[in-house]
PDB file of N, CA and C in Angstrom:
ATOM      1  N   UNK A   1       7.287 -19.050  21.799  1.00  0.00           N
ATOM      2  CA  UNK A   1       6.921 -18.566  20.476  1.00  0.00           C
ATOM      3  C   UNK A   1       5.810 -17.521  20.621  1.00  0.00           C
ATOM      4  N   UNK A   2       6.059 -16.232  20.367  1.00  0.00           N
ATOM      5  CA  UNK A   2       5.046 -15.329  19.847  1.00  0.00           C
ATOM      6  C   UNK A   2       3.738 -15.747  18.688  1.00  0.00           C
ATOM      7  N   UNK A   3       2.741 -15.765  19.069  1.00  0.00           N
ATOM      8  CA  UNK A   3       1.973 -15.572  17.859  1.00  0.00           C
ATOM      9  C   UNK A   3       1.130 -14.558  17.969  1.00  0.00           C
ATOM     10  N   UNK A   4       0.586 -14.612  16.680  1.00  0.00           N
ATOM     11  CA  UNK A   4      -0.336 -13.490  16.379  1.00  0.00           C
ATOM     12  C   UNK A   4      -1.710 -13.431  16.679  1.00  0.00           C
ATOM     13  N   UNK A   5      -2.675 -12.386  17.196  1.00  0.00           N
ATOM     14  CA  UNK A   5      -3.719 -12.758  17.863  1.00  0.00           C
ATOM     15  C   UNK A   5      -4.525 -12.414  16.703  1.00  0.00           C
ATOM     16  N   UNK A   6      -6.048 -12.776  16.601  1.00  0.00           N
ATOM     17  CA  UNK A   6      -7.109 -11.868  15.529  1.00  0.00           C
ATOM     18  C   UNK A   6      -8.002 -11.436  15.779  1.00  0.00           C
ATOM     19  N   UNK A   7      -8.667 -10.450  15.405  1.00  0.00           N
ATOM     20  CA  UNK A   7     -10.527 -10.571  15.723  1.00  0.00           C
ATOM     21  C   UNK A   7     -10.946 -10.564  14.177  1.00  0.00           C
ATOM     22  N   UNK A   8     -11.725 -11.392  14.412  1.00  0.00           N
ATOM     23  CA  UNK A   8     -12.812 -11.981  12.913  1.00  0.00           C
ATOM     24  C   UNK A   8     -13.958 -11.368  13.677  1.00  0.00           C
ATOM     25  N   UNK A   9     -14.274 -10.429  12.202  1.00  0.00           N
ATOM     26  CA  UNK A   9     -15.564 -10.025  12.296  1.00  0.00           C
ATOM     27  C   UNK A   9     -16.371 -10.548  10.912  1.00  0.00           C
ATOM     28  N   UNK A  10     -17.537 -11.228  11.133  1.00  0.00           N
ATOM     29  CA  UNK A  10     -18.745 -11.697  10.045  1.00  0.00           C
ATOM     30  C   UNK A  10     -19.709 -10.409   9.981  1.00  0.00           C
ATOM     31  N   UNK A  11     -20.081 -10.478   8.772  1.00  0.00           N
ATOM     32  CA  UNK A  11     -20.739  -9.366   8.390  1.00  0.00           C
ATOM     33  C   UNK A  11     -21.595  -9.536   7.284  1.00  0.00           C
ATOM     34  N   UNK A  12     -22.628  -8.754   6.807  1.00  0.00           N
ATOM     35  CA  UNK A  12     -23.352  -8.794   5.146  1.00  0.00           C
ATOM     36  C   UNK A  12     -23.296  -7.615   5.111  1.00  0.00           C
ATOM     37  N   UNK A  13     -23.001  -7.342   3.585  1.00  0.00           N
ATOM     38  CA  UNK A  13     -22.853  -5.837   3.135  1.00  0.00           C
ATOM     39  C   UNK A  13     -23.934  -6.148   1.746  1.00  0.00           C
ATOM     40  N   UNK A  14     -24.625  -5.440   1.426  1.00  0.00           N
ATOM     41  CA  UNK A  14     -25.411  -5.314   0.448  1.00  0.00           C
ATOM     42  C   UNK A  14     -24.552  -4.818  -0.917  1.00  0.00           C
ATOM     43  N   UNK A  15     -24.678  -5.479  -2.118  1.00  0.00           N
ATOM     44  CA  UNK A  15     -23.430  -5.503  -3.373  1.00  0.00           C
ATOM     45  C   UNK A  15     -23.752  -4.215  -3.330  1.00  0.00           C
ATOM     46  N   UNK A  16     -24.929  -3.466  -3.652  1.00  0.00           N
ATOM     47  CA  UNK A  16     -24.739  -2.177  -3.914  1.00  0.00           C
ATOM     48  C   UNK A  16     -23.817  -1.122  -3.136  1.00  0.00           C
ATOM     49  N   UNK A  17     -23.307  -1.478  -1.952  1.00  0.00           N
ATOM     50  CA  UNK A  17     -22.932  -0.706  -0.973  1.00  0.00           C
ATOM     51  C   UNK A  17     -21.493  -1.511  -0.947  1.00  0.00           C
ATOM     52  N   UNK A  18     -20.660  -2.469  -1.637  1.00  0.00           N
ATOM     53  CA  UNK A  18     -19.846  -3.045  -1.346  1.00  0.00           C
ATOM     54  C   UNK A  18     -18.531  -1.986  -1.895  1.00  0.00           C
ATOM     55  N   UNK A  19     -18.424  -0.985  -2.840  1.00  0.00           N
ATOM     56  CA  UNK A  19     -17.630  -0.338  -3.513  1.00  0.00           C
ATOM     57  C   UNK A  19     -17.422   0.592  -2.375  1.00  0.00           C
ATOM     58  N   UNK A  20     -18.395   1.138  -2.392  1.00  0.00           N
ATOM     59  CA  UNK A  20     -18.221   2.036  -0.991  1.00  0.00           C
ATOM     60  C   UNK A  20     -17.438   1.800   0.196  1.00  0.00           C
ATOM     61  N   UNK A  21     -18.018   0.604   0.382  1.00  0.00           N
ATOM     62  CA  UNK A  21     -17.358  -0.243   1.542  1.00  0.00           C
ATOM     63  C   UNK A  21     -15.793  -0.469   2.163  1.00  0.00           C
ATOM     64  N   UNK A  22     -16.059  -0.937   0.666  1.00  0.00           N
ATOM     65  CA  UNK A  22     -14.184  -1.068   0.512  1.00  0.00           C
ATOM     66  C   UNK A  22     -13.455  -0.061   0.902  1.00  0.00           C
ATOM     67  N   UNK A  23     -13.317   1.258   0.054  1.00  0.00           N
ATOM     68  CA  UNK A  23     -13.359   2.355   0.257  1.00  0.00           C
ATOM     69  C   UNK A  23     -13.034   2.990   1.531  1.00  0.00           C
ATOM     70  N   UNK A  24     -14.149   2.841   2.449  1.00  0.00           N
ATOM     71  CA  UNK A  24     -14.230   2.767   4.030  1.00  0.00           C
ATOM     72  C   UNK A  24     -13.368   2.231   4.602  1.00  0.00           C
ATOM     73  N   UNK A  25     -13.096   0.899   4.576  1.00  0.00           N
ATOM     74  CA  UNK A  25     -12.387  -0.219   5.245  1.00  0.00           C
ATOM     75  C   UNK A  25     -10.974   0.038   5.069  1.00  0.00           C
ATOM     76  N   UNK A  26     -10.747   0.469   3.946  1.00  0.00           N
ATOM     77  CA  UNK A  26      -9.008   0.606   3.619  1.00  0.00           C
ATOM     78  C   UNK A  26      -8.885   2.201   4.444  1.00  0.00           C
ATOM     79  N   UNK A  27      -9.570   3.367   4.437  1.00  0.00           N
ATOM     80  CA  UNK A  27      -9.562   3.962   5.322  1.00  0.00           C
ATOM     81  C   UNK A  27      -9.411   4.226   5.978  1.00  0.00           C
ATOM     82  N   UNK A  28     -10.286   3.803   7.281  1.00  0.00           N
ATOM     83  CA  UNK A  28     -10.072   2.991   8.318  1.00  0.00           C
ATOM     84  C   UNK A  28      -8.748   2.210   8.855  1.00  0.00           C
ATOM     85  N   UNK A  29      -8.161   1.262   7.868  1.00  0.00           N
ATOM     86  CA  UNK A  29      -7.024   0.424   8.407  1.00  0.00           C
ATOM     87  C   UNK A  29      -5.938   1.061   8.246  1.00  0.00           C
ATOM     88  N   UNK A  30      -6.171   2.375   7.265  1.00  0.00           N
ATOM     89  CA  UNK A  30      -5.199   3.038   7.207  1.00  0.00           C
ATOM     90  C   UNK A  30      -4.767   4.045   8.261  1.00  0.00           C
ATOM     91  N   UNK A  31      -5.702   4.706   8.914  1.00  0.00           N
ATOM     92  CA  UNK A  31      -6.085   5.173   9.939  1.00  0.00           C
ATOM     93  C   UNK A  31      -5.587   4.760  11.033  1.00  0.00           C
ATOM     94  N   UNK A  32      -5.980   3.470  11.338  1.00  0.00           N
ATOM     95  CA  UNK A  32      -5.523   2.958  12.997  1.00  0.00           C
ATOM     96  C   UNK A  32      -4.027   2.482  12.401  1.00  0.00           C
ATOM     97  N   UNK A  33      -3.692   2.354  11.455  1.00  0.00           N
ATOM     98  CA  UNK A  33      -2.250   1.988  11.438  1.00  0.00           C
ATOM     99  C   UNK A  33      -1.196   3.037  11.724  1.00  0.00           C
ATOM    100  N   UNK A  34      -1.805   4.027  11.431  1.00  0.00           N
ATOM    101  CA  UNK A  34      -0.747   5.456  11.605  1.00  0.00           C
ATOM    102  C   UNK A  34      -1.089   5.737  13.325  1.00  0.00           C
ATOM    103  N   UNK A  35      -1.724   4.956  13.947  1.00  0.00           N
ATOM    104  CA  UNK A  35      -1.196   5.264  15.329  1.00  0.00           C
ATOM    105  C   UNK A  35      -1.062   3.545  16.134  1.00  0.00           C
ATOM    106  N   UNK A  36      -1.954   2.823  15.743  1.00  0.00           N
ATOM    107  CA  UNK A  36      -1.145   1.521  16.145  1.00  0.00           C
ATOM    108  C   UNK A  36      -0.913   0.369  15.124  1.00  0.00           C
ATOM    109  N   UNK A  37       0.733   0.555  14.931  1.00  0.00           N
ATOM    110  CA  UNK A  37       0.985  -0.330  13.564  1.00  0.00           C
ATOM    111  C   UNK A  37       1.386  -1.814  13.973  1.00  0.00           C
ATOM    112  N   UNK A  38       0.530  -1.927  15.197  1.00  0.00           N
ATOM    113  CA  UNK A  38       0.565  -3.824  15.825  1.00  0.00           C
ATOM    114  C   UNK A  38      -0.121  -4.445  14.630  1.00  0.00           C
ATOM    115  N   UNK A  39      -1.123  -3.416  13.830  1.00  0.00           N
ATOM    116  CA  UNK A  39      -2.169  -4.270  12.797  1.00  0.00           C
ATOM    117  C   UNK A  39      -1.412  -4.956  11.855  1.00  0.00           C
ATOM    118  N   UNK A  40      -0.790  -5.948  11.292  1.00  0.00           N
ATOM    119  CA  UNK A  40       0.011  -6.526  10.674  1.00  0.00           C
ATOM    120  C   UNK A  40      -0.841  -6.567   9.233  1.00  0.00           C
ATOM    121  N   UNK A  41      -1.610  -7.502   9.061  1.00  0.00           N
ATOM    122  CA  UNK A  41      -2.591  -7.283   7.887  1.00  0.00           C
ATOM    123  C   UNK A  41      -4.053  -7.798   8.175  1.00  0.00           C
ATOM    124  N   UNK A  42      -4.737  -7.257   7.147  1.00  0.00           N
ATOM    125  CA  UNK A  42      -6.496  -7.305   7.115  1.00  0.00           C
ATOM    126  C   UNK A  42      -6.756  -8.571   6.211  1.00  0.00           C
ATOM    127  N   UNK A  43      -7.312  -9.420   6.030  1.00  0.00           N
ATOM    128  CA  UNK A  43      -8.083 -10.172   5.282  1.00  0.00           C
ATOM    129  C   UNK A  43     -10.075 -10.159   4.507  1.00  0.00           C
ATOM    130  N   UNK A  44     -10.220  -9.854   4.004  1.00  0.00           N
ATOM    131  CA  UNK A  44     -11.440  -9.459   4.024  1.00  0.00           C
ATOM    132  C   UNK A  44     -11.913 -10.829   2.687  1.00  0.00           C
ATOM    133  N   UNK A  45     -12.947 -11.731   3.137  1.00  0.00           N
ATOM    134  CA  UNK A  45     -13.601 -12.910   2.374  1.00  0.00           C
ATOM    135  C   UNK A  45     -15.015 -12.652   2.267  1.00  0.00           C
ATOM    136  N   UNK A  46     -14.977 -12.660   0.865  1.00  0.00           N
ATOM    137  CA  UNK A  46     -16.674 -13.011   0.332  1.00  0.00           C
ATOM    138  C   UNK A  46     -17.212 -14.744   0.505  1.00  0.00           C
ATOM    139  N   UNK A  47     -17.961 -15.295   1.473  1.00  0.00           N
ATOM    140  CA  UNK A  47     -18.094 -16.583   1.768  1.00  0.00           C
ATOM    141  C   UNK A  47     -19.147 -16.705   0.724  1.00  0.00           C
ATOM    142  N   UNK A  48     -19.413 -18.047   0.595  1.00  0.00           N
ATOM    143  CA  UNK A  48     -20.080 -18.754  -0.286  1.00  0.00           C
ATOM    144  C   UNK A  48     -22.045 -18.606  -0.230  1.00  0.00           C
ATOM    145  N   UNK A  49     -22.145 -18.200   1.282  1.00  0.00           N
ATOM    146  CA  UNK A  49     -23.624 -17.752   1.449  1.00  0.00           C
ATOM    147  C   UNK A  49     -23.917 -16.044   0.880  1.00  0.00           C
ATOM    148  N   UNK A  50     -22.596 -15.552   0.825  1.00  0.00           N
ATOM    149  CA  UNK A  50     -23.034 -14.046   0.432  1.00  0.00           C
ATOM    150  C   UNK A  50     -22.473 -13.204   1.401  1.00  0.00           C
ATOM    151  N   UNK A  51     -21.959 -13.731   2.834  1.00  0.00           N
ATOM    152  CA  UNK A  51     -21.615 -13.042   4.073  1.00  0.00           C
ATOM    153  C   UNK A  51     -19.888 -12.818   3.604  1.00  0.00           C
ATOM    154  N   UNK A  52     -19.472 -11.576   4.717  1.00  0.00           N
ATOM    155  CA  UNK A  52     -18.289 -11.508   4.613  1.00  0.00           C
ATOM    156  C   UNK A  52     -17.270 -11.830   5.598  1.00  0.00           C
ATOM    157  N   UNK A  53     -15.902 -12.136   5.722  1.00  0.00           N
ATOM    158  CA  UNK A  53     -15.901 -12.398   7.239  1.00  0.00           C
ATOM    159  C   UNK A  53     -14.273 -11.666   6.725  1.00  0.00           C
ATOM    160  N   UNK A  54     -14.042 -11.126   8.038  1.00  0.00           N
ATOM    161  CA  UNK A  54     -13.020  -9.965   8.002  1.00  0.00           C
ATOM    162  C   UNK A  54     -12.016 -10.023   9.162  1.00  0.00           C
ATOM    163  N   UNK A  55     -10.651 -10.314   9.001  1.00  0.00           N
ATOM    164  CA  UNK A  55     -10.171 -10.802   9.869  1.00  0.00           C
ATOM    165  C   UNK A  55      -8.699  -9.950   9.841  1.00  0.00           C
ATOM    166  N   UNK A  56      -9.019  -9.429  11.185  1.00  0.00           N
ATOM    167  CA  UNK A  56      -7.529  -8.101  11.343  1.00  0.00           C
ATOM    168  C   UNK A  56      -6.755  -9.187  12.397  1.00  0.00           C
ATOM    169  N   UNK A  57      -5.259  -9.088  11.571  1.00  0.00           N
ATOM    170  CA  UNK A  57      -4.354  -9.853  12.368  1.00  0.00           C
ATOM    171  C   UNK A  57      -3.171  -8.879  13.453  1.00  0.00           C
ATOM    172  N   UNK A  58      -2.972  -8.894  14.404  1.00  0.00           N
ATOM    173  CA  UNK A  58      -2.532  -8.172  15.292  1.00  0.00           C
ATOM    174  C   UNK A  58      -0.886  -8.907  15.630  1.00  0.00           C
ATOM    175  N   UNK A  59      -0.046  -8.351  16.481  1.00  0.00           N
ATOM    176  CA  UNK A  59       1.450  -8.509  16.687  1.00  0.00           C
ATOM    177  C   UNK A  59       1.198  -9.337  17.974  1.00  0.00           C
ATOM    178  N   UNK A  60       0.298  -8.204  18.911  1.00  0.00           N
ATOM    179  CA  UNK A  60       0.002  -9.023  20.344  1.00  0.00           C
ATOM    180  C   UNK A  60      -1.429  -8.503  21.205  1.00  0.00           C
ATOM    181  N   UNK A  61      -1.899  -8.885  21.731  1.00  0.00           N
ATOM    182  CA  UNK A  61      -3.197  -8.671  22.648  1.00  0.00           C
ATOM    183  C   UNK A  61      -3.179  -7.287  22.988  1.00  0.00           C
ATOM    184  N   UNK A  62      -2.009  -7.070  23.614  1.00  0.00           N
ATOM    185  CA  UNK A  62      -1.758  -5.412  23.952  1.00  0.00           C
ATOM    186  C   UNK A  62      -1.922  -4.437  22.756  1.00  0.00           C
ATOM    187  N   UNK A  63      -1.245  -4.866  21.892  1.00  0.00           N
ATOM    188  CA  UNK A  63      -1.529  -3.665  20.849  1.00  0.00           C
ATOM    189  C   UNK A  63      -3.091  -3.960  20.256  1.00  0.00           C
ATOM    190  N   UNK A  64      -3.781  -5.077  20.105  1.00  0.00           N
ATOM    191  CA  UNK A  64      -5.113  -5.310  19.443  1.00  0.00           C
ATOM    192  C   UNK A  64      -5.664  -4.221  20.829  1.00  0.00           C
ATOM    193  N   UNK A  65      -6.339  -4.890  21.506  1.00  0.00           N
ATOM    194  CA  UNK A  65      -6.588  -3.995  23.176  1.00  0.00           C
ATOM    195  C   UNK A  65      -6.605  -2.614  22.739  1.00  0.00           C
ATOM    196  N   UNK A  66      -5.555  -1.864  22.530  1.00  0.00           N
ATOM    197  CA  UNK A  66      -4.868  -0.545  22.580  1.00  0.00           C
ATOM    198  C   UNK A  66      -5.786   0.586  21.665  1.00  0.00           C
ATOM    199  N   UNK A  67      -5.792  -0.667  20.412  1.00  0.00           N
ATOM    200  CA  UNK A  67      -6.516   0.250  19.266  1.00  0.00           C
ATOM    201  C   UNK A  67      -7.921  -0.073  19.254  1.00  0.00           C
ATOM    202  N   UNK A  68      -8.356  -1.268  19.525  1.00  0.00           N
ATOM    203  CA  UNK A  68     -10.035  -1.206  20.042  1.00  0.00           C
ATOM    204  C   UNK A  68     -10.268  -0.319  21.101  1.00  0.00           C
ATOM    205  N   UNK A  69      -9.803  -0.101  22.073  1.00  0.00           N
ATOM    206  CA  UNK A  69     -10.065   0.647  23.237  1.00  0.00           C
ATOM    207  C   UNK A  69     -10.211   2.441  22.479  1.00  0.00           C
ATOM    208  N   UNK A  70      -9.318   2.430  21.891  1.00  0.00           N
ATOM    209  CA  UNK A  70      -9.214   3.882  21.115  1.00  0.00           C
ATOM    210  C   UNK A  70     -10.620   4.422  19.560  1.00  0.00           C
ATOM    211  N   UNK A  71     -11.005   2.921  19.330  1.00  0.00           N
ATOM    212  CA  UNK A  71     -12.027   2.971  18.136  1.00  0.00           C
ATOM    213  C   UNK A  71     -12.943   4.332  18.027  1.00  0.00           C
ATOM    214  N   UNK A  72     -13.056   4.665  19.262  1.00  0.00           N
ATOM    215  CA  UNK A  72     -14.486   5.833  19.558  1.00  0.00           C
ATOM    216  C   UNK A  72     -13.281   7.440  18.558  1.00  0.00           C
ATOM    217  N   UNK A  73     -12.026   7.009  18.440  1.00  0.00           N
ATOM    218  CA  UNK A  73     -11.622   8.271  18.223  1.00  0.00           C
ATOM    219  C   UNK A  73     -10.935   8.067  16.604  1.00  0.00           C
ATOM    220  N   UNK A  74     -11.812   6.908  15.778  1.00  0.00           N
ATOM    221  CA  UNK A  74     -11.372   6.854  14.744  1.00  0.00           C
ATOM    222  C   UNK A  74     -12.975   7.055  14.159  1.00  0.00           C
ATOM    223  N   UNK A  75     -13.458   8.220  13.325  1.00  0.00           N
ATOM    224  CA  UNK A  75     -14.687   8.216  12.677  1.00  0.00           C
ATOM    225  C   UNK A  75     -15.035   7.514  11.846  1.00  0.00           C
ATOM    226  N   UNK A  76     -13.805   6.808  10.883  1.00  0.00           N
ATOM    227  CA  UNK A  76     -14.227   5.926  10.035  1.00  0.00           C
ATOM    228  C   UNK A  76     -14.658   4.747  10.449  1.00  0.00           C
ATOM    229  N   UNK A  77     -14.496   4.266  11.277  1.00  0.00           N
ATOM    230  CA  UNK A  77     -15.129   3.419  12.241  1.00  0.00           C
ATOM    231  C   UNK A  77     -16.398   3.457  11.917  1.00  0.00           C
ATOM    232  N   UNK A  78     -17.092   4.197  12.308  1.00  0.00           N
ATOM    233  CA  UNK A  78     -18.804   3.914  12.532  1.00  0.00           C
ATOM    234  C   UNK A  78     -19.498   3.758  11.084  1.00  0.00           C
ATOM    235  N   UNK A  79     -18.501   5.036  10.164  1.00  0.00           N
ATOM    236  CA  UNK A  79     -18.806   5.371   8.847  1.00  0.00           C
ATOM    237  C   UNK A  79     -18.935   3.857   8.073  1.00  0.00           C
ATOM    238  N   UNK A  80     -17.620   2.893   8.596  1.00  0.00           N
ATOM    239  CA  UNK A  80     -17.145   1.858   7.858  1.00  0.00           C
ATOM    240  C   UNK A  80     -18.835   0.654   7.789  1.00  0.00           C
ATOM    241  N   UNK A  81     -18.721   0.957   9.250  1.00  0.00           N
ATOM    242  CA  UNK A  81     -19.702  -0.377  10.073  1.00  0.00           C
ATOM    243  C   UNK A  81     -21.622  -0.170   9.376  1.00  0.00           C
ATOM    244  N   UNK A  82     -21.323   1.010   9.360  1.00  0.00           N
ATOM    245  CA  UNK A  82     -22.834   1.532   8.967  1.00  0.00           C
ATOM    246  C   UNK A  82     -23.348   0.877   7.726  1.00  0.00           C
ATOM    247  N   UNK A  83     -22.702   0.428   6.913  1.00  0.00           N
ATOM    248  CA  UNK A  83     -22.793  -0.497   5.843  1.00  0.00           C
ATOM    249  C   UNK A  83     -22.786  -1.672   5.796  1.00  0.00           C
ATOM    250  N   UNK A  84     -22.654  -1.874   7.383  1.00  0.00           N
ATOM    251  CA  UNK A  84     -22.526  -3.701   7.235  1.00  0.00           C
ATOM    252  C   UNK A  84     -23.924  -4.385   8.095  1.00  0.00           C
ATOM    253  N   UNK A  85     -24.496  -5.397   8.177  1.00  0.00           N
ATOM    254  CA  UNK A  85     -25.802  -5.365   9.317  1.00  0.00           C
ATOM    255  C   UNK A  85     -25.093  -7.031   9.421  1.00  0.00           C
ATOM    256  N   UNK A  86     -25.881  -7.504  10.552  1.00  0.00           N
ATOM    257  CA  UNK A  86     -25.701  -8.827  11.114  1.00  0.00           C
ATOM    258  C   UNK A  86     -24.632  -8.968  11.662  1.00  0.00           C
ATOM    259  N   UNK A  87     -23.604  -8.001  12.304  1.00  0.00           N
ATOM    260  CA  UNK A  87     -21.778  -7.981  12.472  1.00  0.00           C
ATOM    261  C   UNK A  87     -21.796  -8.726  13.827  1.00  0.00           C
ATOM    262  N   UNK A  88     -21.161  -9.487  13.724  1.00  0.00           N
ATOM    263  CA  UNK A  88     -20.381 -10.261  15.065  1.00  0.00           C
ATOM    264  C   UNK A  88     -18.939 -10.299  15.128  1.00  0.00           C
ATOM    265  N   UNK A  89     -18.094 -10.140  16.414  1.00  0.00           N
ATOM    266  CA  UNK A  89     -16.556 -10.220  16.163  1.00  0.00           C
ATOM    267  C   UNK A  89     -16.605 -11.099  17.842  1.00  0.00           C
ATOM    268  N   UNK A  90     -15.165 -11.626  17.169  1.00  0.00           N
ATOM    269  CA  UNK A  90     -14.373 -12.620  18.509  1.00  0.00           C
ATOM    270  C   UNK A  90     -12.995 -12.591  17.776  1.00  0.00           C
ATOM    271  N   UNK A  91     -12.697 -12.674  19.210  1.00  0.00           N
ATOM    272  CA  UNK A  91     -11.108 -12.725  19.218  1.00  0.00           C
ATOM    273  C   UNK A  91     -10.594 -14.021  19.404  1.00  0.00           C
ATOM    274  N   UNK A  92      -9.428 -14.003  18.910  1.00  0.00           N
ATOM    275  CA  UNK A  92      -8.704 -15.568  19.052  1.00  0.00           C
ATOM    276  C   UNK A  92      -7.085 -15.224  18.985  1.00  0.00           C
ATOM    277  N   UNK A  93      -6.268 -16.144  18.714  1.00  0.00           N
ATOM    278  CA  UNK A  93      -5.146 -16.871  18.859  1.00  0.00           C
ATOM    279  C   UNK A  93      -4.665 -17.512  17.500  1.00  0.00           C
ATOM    280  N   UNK A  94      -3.918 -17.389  16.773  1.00  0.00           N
ATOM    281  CA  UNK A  94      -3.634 -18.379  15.605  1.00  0.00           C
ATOM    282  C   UNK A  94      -2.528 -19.114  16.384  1.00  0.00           C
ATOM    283  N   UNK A  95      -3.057 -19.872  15.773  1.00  0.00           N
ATOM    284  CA  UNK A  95      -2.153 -21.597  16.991  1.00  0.00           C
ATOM    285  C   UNK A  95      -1.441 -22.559  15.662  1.00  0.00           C
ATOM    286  N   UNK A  96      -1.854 -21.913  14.407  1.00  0.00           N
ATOM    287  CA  UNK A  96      -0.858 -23.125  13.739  1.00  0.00           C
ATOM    288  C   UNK A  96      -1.239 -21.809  11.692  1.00  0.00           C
ATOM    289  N   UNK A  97       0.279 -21.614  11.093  1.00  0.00           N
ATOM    290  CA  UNK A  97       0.109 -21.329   9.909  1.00  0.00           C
ATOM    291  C   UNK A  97       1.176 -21.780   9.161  1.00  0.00           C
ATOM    292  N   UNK A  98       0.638 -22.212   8.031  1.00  0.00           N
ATOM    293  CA  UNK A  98       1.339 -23.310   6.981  1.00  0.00           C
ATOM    294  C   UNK A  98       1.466 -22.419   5.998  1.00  0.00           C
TER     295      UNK A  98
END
């Protein structure tokens, strides 16, 4: 069985800067999709402390790999991130969806 890999990234974006944000982010995903369309879909959650946690779901390791490795040549990238402070990402495995 194939599954799908992710990287979750946690983040805080300040409300004032969240319109913007958005903005950015769809951008962005729009962006790396027109050259690697492994990105299947984005999830983006407002958690209950105020943080956000953002989770790009991928086809396979190779294509996630492919388009991180390439990030330096997407500008919205930095543009996107510059709005966010506290960011952490890890990668994983989805091992079970109902």
């Amino acid at each position: 069985m194939n599954r799908s890999v992710v990287r979750a990234h946690r983040y805080s974006i300040a409300e004032a800067d969240l319109e913007e944000f958005l903005a950015r982010r769809g951008s962005l995903i729009a962006t790396i999709r027109e050259s690697h369309p492994g990105l299947t879909h984005a999830v983006l959650i407002r958690l209950e402390d105020g943080t956000y946690t953002d989770t790009w779901h991928w086809e396979s390791i190779g294509q996630m790999g492919a388009a991180f490795a390439d990030m330096p040549n997407f500008p919205e990238a930095p543009l996107t991130m510059a709005l966010t402070k506290d960011a952490t990402a890890q990668n994983g495995q989805v091992v079970d969806e109902s």
